[in-house]
Protein backbone atom coordinates (compact mmCIF):
# COMPACT_ATOMS: atom_id res chain seq x y z
CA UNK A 1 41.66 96.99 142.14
CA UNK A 2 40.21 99.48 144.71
CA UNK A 3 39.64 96.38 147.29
CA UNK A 4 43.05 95.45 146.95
CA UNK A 5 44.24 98.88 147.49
CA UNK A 6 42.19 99.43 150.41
CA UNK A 7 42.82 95.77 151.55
CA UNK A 8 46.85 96.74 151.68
CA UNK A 9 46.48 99.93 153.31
CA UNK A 10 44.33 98.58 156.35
CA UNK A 11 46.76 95.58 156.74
CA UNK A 12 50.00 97.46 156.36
CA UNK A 13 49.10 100.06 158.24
CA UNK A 14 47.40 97.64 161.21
CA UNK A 15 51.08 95.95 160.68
CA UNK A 16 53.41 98.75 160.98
CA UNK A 17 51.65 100.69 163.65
CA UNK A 18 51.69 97.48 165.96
CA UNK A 19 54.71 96.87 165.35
CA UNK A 20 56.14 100.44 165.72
CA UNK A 21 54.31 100.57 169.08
CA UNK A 22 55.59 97.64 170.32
CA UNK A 23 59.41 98.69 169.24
CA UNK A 24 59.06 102.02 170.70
CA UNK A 25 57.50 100.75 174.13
CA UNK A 26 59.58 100.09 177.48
CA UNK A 27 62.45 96.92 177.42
CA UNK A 28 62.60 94.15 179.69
CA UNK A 29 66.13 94.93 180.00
CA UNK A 30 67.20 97.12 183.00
CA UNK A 31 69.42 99.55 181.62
CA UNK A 32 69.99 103.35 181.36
CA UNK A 33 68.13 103.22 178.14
CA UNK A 34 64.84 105.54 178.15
CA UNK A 35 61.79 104.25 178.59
CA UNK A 36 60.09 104.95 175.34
CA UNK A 37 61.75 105.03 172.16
CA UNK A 38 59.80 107.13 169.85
CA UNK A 39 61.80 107.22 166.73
CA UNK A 40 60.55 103.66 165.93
CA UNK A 41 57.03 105.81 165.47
CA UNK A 42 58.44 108.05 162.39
CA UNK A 43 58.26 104.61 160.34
CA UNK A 44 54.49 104.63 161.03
CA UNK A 45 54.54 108.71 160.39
CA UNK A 46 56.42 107.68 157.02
CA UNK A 47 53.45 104.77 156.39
CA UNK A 48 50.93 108.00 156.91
CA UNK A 49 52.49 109.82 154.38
CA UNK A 50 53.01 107.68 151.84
CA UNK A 51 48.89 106.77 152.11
CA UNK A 52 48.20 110.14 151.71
CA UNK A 53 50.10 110.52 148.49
CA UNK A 54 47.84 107.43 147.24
CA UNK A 55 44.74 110.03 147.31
CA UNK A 56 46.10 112.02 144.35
CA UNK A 57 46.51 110.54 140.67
CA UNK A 58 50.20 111.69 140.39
CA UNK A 59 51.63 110.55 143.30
CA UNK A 60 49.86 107.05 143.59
CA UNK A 61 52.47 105.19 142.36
CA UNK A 62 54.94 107.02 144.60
CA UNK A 63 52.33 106.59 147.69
CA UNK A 64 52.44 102.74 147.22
CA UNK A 65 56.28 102.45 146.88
CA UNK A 66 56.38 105.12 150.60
CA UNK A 67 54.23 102.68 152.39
CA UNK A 68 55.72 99.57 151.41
CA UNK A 69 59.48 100.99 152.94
CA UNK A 70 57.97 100.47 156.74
CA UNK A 71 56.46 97.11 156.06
CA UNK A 72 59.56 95.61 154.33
CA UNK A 73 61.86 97.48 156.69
CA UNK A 74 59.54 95.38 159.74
CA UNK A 75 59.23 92.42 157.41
CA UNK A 76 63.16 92.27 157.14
CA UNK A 77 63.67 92.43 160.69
CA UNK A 78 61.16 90.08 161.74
CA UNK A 79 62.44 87.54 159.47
CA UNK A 80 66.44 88.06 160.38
CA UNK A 81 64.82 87.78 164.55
CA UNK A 82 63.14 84.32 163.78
CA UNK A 83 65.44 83.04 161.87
CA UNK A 84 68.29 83.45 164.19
């Protein structure tokens, strides 16, 4: 059970941290927008806290359902992009 645990933390957090990078980097678009978006990196901030809370017995379960909410939040998005 500990390889899978360890198994989903490396991937999710390899997965969210690429992705938040990517969202939070410079447009192709030329607009007034700013150049870097940074609030797309408290998603990966919110990954990093919920794999803390996996460290300690009572807050495991709570750890696992606080990293998941970045990777389906991603997921979701990258599915509704493709499929549209």
């Amino acid at each position: 059970m500990k390889i899978v645990k360890h198994t989903w933390n490396v991937l999710s957090g390899v997965f969210v941290l690429f992705l938040s990078l990517w969202m939070s980097g410079p447009g192709i678009g030329e607009t007034d927008t700013p150049t870097y978006r940074w609030y797309f990196m408290l998603l990966f901030i919110l990954w990093g806290i919920g794999l803390f809370m996996q460290f300690k017995d009572r807050t495991k379960l709570m750890g696992i359902i606080v990293t998941f909410i970045p990777v389906g939040y991603y997921l979701i998005f990258y599915i509704l992009v493709v499929n549209s």
